[in-house]
Protein backbone atom coordinates (compact mmCIF):
# COMPACT_ATOMS: atom_id res chain seq x y z
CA UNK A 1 5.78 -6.43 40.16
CA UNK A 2 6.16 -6.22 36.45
CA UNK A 3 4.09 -3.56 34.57
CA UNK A 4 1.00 -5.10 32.47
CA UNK A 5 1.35 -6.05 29.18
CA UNK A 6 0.34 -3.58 26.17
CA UNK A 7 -1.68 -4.93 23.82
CA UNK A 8 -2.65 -3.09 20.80
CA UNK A 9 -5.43 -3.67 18.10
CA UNK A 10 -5.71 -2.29 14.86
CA UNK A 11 -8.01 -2.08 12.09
CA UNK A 12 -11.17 -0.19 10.30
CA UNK A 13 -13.59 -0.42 13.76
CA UNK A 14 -15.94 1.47 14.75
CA UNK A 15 -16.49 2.67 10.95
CA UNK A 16 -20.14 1.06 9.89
CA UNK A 17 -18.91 -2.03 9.66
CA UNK A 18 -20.72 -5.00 11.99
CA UNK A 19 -18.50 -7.57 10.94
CA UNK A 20 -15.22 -6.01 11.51
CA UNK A 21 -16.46 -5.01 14.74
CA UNK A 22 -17.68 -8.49 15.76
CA UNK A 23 -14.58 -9.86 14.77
CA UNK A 24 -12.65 -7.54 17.35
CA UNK A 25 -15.18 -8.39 19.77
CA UNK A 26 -14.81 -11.72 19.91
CA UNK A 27 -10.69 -10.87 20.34
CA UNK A 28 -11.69 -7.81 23.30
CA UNK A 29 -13.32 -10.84 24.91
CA UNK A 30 -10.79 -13.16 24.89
CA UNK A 31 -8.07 -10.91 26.13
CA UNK A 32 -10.74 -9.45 29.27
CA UNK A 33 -11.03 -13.01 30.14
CA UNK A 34 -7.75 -14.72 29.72
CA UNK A 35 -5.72 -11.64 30.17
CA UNK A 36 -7.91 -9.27 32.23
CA UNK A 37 -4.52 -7.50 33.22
CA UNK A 38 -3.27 -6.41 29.56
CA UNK A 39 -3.44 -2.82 29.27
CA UNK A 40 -5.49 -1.93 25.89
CA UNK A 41 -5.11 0.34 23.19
CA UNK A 42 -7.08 0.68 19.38
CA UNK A 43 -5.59 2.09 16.51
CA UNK A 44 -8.62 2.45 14.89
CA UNK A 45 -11.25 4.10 11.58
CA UNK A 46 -13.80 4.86 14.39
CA UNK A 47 -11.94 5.90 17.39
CA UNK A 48 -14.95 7.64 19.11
CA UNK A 49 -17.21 5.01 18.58
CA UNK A 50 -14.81 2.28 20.33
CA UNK A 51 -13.98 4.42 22.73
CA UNK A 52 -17.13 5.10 23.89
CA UNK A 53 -18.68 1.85 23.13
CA UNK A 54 -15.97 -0.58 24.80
CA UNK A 55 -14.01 2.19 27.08
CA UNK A 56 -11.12 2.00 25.59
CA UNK A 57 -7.81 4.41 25.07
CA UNK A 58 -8.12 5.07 21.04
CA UNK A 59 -6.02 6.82 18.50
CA UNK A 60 -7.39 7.38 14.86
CA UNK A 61 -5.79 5.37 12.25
CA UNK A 62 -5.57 8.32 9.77
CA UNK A 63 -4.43 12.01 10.43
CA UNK A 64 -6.40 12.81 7.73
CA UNK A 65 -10.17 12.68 8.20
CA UNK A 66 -11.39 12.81 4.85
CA UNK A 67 -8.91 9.67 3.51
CA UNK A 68 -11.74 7.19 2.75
CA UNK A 69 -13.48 9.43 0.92
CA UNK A 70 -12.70 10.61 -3.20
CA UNK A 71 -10.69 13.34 -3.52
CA UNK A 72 -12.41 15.82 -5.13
CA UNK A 73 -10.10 18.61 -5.80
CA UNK A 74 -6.28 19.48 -5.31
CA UNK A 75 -6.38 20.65 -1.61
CA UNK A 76 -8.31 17.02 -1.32
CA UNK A 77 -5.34 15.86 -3.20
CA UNK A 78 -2.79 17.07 -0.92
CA UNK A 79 -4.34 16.47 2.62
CA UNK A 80 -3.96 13.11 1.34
CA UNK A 81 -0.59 12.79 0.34
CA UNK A 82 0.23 14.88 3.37
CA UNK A 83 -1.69 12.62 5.62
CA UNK A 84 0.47 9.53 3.83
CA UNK A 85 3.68 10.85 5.37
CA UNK A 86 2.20 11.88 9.07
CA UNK A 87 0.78 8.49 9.01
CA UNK A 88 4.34 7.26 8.99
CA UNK A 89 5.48 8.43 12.04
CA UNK A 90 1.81 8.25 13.72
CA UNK A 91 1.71 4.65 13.55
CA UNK A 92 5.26 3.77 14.41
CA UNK A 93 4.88 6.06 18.03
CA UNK A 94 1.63 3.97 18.41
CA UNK A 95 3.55 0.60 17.68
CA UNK A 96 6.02 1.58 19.87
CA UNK A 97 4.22 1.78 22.73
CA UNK A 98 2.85 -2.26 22.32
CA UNK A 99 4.30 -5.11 22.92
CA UNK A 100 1.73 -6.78 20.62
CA UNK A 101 -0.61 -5.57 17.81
CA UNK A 102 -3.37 -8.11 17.27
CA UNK A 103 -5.21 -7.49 13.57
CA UNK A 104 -8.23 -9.31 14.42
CA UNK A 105 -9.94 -11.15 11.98
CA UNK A 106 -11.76 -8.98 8.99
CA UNK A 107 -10.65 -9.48 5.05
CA UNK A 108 -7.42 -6.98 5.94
CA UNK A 109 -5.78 -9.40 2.90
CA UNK A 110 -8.46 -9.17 0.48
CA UNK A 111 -10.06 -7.25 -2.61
CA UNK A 112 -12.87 -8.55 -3.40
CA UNK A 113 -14.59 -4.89 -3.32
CA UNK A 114 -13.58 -1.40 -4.59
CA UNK A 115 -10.40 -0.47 -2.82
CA UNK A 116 -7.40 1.66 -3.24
CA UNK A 117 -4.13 0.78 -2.94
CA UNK A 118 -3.03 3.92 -0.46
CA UNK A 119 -5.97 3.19 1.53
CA UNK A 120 -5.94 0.40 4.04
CA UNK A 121 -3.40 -1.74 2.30
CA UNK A 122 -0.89 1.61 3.29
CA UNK A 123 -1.91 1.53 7.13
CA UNK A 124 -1.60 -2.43 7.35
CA UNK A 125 1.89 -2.11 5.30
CA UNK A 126 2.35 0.29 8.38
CA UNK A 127 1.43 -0.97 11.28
CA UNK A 128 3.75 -4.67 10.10
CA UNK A 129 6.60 -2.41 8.92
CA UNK A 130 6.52 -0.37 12.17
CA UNK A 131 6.16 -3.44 14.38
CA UNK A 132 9.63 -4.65 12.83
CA UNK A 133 11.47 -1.77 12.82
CA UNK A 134 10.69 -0.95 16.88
CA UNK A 135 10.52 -5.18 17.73
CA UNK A 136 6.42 -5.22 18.48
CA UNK A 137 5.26 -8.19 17.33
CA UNK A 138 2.39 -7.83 15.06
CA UNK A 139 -0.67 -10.30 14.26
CA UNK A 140 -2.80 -11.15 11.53
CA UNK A 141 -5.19 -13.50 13.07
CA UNK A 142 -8.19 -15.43 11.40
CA UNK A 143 -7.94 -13.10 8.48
CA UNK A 144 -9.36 -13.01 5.19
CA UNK A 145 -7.66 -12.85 1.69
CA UNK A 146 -7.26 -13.41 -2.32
CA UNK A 147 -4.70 -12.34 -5.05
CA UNK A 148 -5.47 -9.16 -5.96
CA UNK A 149 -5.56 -8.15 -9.75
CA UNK A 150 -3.95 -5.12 -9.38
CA UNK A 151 -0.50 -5.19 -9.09
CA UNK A 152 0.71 -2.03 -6.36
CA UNK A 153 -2.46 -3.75 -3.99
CA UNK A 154 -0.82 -6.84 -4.76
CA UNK A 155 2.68 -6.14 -3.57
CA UNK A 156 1.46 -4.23 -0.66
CA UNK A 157 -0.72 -6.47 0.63
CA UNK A 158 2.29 -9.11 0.25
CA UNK A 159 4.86 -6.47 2.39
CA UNK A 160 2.34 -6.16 5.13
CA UNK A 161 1.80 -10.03 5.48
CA UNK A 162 5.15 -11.09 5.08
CA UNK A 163 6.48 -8.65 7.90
CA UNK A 164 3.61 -9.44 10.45
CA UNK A 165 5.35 -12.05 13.08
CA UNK A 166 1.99 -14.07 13.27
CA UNK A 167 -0.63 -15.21 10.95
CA UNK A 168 -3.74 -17.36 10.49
CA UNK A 169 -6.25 -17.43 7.92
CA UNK A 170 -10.24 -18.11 8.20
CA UNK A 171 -9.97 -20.42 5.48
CA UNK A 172 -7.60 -22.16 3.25
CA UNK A 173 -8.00 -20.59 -0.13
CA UNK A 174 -6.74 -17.35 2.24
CA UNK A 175 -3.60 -19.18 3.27
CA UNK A 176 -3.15 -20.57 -1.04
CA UNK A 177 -3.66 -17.23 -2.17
CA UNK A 178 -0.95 -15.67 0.12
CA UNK A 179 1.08 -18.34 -0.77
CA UNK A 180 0.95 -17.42 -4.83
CA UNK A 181 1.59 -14.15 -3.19
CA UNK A 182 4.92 -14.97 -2.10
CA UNK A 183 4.26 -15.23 1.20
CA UNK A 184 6.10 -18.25 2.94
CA UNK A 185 2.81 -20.04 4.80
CA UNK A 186 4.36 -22.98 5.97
CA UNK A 187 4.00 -22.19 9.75
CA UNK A 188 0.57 -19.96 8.97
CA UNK A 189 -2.55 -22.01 10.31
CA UNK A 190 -6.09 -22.07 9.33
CA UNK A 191 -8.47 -21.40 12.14
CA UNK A 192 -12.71 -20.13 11.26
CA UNK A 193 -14.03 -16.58 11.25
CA UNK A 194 -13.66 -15.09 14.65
CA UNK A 195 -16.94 -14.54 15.09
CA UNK A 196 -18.04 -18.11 15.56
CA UNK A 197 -16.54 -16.95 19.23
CA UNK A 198 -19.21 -14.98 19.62
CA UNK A 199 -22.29 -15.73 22.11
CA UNK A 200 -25.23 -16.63 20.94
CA UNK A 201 -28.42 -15.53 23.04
CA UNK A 202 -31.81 -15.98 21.33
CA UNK A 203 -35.17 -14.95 21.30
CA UNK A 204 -38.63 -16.62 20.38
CA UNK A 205 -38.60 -17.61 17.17
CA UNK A 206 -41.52 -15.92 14.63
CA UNK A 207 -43.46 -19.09 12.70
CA UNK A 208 -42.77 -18.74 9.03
CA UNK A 209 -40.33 -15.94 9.02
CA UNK A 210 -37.99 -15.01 7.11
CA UNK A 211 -34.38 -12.63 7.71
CA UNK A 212 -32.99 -11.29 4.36
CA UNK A 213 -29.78 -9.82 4.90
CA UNK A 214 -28.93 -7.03 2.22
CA UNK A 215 -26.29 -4.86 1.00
CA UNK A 216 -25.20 -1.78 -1.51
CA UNK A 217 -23.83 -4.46 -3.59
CA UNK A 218 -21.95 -2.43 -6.59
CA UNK A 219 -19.62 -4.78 -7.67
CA UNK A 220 -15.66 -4.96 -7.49
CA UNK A 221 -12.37 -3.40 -8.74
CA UNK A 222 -12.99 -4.37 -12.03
CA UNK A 223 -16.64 -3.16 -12.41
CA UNK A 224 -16.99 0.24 -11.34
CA UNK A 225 -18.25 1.42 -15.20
CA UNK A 226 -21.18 -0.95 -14.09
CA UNK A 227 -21.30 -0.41 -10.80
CA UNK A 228 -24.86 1.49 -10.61
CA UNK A 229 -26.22 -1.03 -13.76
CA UNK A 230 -24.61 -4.36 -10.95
CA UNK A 231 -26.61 -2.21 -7.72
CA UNK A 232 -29.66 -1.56 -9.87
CA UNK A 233 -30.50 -5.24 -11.03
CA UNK A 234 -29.03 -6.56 -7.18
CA UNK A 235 -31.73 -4.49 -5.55
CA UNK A 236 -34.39 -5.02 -8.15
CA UNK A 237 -34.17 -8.67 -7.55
CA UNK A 238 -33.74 -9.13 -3.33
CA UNK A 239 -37.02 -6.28 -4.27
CA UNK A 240 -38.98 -9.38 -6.19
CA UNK A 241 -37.43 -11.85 -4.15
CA UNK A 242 -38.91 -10.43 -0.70
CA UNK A 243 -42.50 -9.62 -2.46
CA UNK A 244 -42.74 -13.40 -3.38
CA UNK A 245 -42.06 -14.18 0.32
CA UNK A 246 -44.66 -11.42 1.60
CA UNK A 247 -47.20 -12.49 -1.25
CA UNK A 248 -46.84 -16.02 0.73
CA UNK A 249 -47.97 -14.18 4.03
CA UNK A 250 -44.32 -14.89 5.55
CA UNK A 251 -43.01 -12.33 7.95
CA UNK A 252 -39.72 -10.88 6.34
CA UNK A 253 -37.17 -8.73 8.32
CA UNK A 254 -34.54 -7.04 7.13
CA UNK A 255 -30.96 -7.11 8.37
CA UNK A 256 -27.50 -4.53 7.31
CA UNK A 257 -23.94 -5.27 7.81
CA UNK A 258 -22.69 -2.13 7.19
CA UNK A 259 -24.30 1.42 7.87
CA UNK A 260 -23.93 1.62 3.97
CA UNK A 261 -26.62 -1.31 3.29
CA UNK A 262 -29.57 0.89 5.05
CA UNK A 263 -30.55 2.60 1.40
CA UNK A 264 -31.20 -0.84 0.19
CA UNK A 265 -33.33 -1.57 3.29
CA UNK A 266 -35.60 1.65 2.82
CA UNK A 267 -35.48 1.00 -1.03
CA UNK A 268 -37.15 -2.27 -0.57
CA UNK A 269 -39.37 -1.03 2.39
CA UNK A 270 -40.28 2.43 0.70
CA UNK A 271 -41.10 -0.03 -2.82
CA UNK A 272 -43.11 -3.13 -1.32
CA UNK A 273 -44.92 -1.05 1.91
CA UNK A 274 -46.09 -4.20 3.48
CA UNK A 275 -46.42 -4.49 7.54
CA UNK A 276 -45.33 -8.12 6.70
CA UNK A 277 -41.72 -5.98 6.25
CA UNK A 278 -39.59 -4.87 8.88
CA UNK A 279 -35.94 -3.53 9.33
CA UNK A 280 -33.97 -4.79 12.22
CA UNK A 281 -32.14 -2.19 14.31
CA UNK A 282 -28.68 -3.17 14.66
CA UNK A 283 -25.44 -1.53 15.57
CA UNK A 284 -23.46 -4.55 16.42
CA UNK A 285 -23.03 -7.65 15.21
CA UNK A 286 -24.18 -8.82 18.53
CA UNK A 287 -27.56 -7.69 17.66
CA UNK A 288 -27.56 -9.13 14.65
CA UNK A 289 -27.58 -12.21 16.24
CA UNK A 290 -30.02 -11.39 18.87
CA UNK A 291 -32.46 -10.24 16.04
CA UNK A 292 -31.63 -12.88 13.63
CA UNK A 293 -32.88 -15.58 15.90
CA UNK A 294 -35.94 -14.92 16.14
CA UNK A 295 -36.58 -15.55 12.54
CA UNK A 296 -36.63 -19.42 11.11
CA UNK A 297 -34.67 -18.94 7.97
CA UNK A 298 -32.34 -16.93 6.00
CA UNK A 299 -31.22 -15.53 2.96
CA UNK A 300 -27.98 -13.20 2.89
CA UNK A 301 -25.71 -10.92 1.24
CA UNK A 302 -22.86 -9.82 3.44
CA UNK A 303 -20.40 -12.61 4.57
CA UNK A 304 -20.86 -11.81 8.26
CA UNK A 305 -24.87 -12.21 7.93
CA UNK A 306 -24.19 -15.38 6.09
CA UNK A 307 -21.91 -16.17 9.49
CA UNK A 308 -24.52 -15.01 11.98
CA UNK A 309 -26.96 -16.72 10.63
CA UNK A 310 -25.29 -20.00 10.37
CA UNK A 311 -23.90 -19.01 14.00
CA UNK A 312 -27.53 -19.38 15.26
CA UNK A 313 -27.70 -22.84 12.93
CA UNK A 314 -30.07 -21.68 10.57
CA UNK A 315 -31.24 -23.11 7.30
CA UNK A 316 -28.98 -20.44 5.55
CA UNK A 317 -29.07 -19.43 1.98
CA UNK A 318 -26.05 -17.02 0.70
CA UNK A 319 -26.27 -14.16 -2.34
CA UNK A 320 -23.07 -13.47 -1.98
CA UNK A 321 -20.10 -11.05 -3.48
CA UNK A 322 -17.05 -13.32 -2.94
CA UNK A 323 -15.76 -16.90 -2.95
CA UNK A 324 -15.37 -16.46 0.62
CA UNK A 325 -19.41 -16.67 1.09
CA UNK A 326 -19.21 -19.96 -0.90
CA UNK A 327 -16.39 -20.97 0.97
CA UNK A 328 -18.40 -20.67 4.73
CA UNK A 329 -21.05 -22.20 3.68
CA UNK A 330 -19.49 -25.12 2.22
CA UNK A 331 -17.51 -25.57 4.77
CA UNK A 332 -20.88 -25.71 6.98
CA UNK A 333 -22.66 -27.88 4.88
CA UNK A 334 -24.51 -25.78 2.49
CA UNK A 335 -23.07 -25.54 -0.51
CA UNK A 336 -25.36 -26.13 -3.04
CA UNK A 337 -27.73 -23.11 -1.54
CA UNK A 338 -25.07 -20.39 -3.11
CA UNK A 339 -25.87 -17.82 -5.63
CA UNK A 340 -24.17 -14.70 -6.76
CA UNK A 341 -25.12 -11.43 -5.64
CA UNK A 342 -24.09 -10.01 -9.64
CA UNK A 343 -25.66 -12.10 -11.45
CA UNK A 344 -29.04 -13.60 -9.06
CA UNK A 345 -30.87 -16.14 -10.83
CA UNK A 346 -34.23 -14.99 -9.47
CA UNK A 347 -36.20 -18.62 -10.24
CA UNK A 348 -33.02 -20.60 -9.04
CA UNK A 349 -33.43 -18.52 -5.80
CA UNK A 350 -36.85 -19.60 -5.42
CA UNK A 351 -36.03 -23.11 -6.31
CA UNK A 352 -32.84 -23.09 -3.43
CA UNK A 353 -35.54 -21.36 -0.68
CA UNK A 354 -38.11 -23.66 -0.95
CA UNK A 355 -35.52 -26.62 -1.22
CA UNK A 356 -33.90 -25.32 2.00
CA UNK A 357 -37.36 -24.72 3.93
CA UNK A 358 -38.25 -28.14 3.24
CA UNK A 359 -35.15 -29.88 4.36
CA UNK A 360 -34.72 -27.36 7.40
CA UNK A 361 -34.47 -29.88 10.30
CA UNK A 362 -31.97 -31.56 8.68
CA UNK A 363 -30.17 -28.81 7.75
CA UNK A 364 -30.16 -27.34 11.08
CA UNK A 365 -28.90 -30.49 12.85
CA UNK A 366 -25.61 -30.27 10.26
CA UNK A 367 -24.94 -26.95 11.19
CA UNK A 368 -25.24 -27.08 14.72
CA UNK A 369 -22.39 -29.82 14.81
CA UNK A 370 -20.38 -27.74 12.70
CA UNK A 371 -20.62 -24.79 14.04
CA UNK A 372 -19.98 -26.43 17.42
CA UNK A 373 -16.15 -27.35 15.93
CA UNK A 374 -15.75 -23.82 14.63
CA UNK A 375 -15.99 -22.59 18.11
CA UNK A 376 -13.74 -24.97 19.17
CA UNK A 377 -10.97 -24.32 17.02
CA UNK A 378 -11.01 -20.41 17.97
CA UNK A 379 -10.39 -21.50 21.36
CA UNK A 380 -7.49 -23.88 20.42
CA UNK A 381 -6.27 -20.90 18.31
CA UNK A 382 -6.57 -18.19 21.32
CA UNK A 383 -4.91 -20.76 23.68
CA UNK A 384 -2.06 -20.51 20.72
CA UNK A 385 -1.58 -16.84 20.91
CA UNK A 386 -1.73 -16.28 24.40
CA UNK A 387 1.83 -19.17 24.13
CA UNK A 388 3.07 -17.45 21.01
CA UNK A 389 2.74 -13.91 21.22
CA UNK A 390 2.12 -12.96 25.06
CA UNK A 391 4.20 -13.14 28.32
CA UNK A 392 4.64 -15.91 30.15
CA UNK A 393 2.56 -15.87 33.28
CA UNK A 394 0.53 -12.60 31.97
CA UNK A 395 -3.13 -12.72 32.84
């Protein structure tokens, strides 16, 4: 009898994120059901939180605990160039021991916020690197990206794509924007977000209400001078924007997508006081969609909110931080209710709500269809990698 396949995934789980995390979700549940054999492993920002949340065998994707956080001094400044070397051989032992590495889903190729060259980009430039030198094939599947303005994020990002064996992109200005990275995408496919392969239970629906998804919105790369001024004026105006909609009697609840977006929920909550006004408690993106169903329309910040929401086919309206936001919705027939979470118009918001309330029905029905193909697609794509990337006969 041959031994079980080992199967690897890698990324920044388990660390706040919902979306990342739904994202692996949706690929844990494919490989328990189509490959219920596989023996699993995570390489992981979170490896506690996996661990204990999935039961799995995890390893920590840094040796150094403090690397996504500023370094404030020179011993700071040394753990982290230390940690850059041990991180070397760390993740080539760990690649070693697959015989695949699935990134699943998440923007791994993009930065469209503040990020650091030696941060993730490094461990991704890693984890491909490793998988060629010791002949583990590596993944990228469903991922996000764009072309980076900086240049050393630019070429890393590039390295770590071009040296992973497979890839797929969750939309096609992902796959173009590798391409003007270099990146030869001819056999790279498009497939949706991985999280449209996630379940969707629901609860009773609340008449009137509303879900506004919200985040610590500071900007990008290029605006971190004005990254308090960009928070300050986001906050103020989701602030006016849910007032108008609890002025109007309408329930509002509150949703994160990362453990980071909770001091804009208690900002808003602490400012308006209303019991028209309350935060849903949500660790997973799983309850996010639980909790987001119950509500009859929303408004969004954070791309996987957006997706959740339009998951659950509801009249959706994104604020969001990147093209990618426009991109989904677009795609899912909502275009034209898009704004930008730096610069809101606050009476073009209130124009797009009340458009999208009143033409809710048909909204929905677009959606629905829509979101019907997405789901189909991910299970054309998973059908792909279990041919491409896994053993014959394996399940």
């Amino acid at each position: 009898m041959s031994p079980p396949v080992r199967i690897g995934l890698f990324g920044l789980l388990g660390s706040g994120n919902l979306g990342n995390d739904g994202s692996f979700e949706a690929v844990l549940g494919y490989l328990r059901t189509e490959h219920p054999d596989a023996a699993l492993s995570v390489m992981c920002g979170g490896p506690e939180i996996v661990a204990s949340r999935y039961d799995l065998e995890t390893t920590a994707l840094n040796w150094y605990q403090g690397e996504y956080r500023t370094a404030s001094g020179p011993v700071s400044i040394a753990m982290k160039g230390f940690g850059k070397l041990v991180d070397i051989f760390r993740t080539a032992a760990w690649v070693r021991r697959q015989d695949v590495v699935i990134v699943p889903g998440m923007g791994v190729l993009e930065s469209t916020l503040p990020l650091r060259p030696w941060g993730f980009p490094y461990a991704l430039l890693l984890l491909s690197a490793s998988g060629r030198l010791v002949g583990t094939k590596v993944a990228l599947v469903s991922v996000g990206a764009n072309v980076s303005g900086h240049r050393v994020t630019r070429s890393i990002i590039g390295r770590a794509a071009r040296l992973a064996t497979f890839r797929s992109y969750r939309d096609e200005p992902s796959r173009e924007a590798m391409r003007t990275m270099g990146v030869d995408v001819t056999n790279d496919r498009v497939y949706p977000d991985l999280a449209f392969a996630l379940s969707a239970a629901s609860d009773p629906v609340l008449p009137r209400s509303v879900g506004v998804g919200v985040m610590a919105y500071r900007g990008g790369n290029d605006d971190r001078a004005r990254a308090d001024e960009i928070y300050e004026s986001y906050v103020d105006k989701m602030t006016r924007f849910v007032a108008r909609l609890i002025a109007d009697g309408r329930p509002v609840r509150l949703f994160i997508g990362d453990r980071a977006d909770t001091q804009v929920v208690d900002e808003i909550m602490r400012e308006l006081e209303s019991p028209l006004i309350t935060a849903a408690d949500t660790s997973t993106l799983d309850d996010v969609l639980r909790a987001m169903s119950t509500v009859e329309i929303v408004v969004a910040t954070r791309y996987h909110n957006v997706l959740c929401a339009l998951k659950l086919a509801k009249p959706t309206l994104s604020v969001g931080y990147a093209r990618k936001n426009d991109i989904l919705m677009t795609t899912m027939g909502l275009g034209e209710f898009c704004q930008s979470a730096k610069e809101i118009d606050f009476d073009a918001l209130v124009h797009q709500f009340a458009e999208l309330e009143s033409r809710a029905g048909e909204l929905t029905e677009i959606v629905a269809k829509l979101g019907a193909e997405q789901t189909r697609l991910l299970e054309q794509q998973f059908a792909e990698l279990s041919a491409a990337l896994l053993p014959m006969g394996v399940r």
